[in-house]
N, C-alpha and C. Protein backbone atom coordinates (compact mmCIF):
# COMPACT_ATOMS: atom_id res chain seq x y z
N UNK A 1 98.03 79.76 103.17
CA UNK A 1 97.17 79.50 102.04
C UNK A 1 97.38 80.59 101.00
N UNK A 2 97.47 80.29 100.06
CA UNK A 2 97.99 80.84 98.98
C UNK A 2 96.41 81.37 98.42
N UNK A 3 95.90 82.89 98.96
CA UNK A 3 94.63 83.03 97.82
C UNK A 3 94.13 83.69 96.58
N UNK A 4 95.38 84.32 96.09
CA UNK A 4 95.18 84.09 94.80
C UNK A 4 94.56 83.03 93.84
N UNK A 5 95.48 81.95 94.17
CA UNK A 5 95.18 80.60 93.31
C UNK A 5 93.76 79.94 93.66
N UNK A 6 92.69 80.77 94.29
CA UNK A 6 91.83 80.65 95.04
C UNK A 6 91.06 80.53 93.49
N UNK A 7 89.94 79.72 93.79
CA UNK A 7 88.57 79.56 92.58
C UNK A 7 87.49 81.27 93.19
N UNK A 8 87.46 81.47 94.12
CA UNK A 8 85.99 82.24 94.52
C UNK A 8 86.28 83.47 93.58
N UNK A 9 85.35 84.27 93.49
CA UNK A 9 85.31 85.08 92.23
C UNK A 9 85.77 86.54 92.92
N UNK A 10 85.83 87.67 92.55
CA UNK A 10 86.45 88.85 92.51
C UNK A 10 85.09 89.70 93.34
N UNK A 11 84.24 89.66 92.29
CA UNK A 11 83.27 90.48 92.45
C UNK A 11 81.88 89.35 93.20
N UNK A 12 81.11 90.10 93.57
CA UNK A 12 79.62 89.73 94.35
C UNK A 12 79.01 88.52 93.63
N UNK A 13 78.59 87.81 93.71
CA UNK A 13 78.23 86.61 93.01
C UNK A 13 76.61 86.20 94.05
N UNK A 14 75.44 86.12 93.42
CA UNK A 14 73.98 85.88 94.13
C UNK A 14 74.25 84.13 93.67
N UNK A 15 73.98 83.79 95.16
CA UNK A 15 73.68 82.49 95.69
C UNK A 15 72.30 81.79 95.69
N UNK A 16 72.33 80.44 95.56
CA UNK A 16 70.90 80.05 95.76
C UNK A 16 70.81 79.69 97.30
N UNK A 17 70.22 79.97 98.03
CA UNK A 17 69.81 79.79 99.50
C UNK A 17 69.98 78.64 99.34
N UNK A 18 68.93 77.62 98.98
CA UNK A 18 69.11 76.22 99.08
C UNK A 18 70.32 75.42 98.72
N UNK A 19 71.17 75.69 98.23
CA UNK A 19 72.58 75.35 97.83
C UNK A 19 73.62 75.51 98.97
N UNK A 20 73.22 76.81 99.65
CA UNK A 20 73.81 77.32 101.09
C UNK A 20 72.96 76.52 102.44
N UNK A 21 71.88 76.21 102.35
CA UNK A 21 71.54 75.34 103.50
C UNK A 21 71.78 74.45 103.52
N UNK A 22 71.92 73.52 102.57
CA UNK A 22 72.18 71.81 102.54
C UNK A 22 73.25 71.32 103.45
N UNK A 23 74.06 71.70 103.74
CA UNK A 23 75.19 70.51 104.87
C UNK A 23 74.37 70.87 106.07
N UNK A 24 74.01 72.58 106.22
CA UNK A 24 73.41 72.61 107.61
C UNK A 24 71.71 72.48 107.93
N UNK A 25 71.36 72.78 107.04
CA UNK A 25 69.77 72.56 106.87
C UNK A 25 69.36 74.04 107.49
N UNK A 26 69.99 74.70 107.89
CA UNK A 26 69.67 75.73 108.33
C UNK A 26 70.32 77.08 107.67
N UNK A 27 69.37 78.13 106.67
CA UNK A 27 70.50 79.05 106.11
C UNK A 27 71.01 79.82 107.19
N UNK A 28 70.59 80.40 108.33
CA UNK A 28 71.10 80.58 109.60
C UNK A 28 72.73 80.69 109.96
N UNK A 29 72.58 79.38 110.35
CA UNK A 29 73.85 78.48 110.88
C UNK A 29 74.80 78.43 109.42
N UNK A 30 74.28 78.63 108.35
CA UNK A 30 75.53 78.51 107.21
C UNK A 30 75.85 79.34 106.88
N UNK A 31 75.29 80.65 107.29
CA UNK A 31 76.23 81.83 107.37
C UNK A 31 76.72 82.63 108.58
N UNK A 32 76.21 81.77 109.79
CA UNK A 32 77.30 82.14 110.71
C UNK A 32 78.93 81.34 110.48
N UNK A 33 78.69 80.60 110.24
CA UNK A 33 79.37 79.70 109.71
C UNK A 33 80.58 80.21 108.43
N UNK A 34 80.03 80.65 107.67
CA UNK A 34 80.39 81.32 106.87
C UNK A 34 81.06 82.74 107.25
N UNK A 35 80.44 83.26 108.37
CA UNK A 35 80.84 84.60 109.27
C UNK A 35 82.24 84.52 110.15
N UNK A 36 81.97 83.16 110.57
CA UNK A 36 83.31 83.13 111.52
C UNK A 36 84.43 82.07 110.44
N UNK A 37 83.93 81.82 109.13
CA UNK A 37 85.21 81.37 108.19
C UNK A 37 86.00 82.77 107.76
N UNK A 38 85.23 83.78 107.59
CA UNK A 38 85.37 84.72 106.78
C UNK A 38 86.14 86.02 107.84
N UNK A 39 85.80 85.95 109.01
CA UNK A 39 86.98 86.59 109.94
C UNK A 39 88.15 86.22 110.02
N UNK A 40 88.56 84.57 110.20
CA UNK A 40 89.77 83.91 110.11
C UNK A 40 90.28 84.11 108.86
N UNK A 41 89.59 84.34 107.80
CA UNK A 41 90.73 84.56 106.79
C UNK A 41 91.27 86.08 106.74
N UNK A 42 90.02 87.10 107.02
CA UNK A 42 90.87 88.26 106.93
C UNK A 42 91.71 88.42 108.17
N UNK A 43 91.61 88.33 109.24
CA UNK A 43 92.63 87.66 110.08
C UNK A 43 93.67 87.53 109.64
N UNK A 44 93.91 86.55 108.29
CA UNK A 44 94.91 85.97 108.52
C UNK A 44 95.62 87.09 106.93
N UNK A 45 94.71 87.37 106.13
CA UNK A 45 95.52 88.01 105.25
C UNK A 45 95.63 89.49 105.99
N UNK A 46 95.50 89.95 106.99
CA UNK A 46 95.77 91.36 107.50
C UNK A 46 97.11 91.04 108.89
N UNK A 47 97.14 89.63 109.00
CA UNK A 47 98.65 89.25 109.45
C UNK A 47 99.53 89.23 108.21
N UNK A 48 99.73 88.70 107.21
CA UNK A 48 100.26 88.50 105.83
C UNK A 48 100.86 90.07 105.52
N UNK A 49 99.65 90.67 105.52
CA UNK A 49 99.85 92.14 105.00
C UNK A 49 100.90 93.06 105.97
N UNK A 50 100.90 92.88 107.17
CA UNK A 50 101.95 93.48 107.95
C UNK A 50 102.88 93.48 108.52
N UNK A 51 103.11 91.78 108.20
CA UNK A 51 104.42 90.90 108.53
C UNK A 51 104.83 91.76 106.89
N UNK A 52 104.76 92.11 105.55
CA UNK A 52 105.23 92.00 104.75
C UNK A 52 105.69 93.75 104.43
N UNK A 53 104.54 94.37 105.01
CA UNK A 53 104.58 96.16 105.37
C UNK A 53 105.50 96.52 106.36
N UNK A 54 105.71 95.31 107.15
CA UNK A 54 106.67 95.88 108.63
C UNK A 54 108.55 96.51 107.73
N UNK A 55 108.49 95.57 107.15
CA UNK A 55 109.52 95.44 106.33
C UNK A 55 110.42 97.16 105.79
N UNK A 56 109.12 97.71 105.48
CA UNK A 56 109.35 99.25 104.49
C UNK A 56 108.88 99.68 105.74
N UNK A 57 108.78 99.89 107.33
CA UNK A 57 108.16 100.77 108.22
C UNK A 57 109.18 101.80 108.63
N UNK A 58 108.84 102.85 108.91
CA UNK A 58 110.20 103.92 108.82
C UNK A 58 109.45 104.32 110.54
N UNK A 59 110.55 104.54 111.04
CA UNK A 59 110.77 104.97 112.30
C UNK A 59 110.87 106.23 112.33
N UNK A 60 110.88 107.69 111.41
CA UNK A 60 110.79 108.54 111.82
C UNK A 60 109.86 109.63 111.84
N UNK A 61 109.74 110.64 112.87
CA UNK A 61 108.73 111.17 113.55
C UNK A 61 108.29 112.49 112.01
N UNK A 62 109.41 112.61 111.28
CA UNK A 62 109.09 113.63 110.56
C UNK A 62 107.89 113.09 109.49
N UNK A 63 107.41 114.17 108.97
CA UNK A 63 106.17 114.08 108.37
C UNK A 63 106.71 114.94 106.81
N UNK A 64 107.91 115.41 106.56
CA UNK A 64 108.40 116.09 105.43
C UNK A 64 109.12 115.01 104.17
N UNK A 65 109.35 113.99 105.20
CA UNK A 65 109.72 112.80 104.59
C UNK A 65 108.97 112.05 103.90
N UNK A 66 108.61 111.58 102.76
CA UNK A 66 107.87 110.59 102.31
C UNK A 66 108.10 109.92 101.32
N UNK A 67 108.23 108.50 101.24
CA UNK A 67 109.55 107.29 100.62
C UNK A 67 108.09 106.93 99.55
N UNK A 68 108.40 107.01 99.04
CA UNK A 68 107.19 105.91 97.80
C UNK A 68 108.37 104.97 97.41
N UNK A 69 108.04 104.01 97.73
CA UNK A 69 108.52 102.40 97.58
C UNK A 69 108.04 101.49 96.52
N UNK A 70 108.22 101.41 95.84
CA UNK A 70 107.78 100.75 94.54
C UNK A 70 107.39 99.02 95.17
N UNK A 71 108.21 98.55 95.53
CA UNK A 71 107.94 97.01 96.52
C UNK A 71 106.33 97.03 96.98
N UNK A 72 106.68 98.26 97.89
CA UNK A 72 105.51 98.59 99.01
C UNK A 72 104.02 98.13 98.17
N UNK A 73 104.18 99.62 96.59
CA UNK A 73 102.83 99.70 96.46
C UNK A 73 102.80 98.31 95.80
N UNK A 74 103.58 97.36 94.99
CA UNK A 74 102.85 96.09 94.53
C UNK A 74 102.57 95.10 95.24
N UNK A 75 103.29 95.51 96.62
CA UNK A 75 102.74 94.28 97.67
C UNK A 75 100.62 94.83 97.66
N UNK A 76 100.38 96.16 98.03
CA UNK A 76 99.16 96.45 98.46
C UNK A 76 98.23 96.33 97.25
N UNK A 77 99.00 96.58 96.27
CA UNK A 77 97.98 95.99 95.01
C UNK A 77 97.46 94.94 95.24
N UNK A 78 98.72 93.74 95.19
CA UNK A 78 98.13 92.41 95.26
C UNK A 78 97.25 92.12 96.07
N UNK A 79 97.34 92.84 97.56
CA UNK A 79 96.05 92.13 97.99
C UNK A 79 95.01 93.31 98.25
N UNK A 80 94.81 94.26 97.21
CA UNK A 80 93.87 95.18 96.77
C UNK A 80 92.78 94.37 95.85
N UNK A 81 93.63 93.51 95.09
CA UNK A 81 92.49 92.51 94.08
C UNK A 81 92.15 91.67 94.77
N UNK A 82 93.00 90.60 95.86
CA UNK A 82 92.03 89.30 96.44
C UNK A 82 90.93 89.57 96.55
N UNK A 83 89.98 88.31 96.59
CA UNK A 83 88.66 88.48 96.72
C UNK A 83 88.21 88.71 97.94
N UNK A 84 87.57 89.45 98.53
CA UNK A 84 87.39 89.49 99.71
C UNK A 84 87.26 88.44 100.67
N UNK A 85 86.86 88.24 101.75
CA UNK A 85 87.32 86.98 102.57
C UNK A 85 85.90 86.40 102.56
N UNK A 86 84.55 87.13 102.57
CA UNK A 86 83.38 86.86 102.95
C UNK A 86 83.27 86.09 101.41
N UNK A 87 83.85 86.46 100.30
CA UNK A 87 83.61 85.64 99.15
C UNK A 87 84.45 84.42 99.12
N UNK A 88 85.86 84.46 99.63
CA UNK A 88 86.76 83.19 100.12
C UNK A 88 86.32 82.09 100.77
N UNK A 89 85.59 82.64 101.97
CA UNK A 89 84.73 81.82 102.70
C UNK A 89 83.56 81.01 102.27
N UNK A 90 82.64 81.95 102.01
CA UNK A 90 81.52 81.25 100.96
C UNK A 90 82.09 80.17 100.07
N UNK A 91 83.14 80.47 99.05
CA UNK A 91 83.52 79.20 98.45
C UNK A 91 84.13 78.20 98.88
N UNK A 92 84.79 78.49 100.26
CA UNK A 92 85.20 77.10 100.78
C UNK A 92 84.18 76.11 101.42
N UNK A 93 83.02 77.08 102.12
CA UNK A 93 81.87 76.84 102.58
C UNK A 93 81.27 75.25 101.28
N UNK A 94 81.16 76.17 100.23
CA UNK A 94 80.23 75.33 99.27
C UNK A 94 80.93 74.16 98.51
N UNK A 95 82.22 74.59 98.43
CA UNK A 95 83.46 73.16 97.93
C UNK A 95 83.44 72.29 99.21
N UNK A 96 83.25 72.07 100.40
CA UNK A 96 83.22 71.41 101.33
C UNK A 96 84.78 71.78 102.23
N UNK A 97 85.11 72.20 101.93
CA UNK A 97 86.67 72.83 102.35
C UNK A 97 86.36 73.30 103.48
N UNK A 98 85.13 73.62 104.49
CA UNK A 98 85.00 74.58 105.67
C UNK A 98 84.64 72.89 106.81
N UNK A 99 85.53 73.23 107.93
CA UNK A 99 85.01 71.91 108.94
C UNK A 99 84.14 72.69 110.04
N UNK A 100 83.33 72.01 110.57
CA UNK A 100 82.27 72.93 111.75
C UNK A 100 81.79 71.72 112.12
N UNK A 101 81.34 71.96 113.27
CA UNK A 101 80.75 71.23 114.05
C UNK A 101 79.50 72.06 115.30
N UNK A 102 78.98 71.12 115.78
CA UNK A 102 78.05 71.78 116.12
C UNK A 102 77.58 70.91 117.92
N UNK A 103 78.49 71.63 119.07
CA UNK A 103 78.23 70.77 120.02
C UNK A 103 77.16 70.73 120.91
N UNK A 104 76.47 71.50 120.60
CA UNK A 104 75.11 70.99 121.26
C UNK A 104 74.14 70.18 120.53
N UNK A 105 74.79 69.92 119.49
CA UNK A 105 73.85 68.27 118.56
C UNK A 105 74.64 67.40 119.51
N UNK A 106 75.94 67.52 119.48
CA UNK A 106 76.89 66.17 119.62
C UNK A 106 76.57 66.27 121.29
N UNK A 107 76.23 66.69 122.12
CA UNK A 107 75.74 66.40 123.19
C UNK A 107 74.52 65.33 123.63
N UNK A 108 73.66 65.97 122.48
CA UNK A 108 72.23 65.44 122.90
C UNK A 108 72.26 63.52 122.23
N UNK A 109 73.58 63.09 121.79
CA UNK A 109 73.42 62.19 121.01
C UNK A 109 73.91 61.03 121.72
């Protein structure tokens, strides 16, 4: 997933609760919900980040050495600005983009 091209915003953005309870009826459950969207993505951009860092990793023990990599630092920029994941999440949450389910409803039914 490409999240740059992402809509959710940069900075902190105040929510209306009731906007956040509606699929689940519970604000609760829509931000656990929101909790375990928002691990999987940084998850997944802190795999991104070191599949792409492994690249410039130097194998040696000396400490007199030190490479400033021009690559390096615009890779860590870029994802110095993404929006954080807990704000990624939230907006996939509220675009309908997040799937969940809930199996102890789907039991009792």
């Amino acid at each position: 997933m490409d999240y740059k091209k992402s809509k959710a915003p940069v900075n902190t953005v105040t929510r209306n609760i009731m906007d956040l309870c509606k699929e689940t009826g519970n604000i609760y459950e829509s931000v656990a919900i929101i909790s375990k969207r928002a691990n999987q993505i940084s998850a997944e951009i802190k795999q991104d980040l070191s599949k792409k860092l492994a690249e410039f990793a130097s194998y040696n023990d000396s400490l007199e050495e030190v490479f400033e990599n021009r690559e390096q630092i615009e890779i860590s920029r870029y994802y110095e600005k993404l929006p954080k994941a807990s704000l990624l999440a939230t907006q996939e949450f509220i675009t309908g983009q997040v799937y969940f389910r809930d199996p102890s409803k789907e039991s009792q039914d």
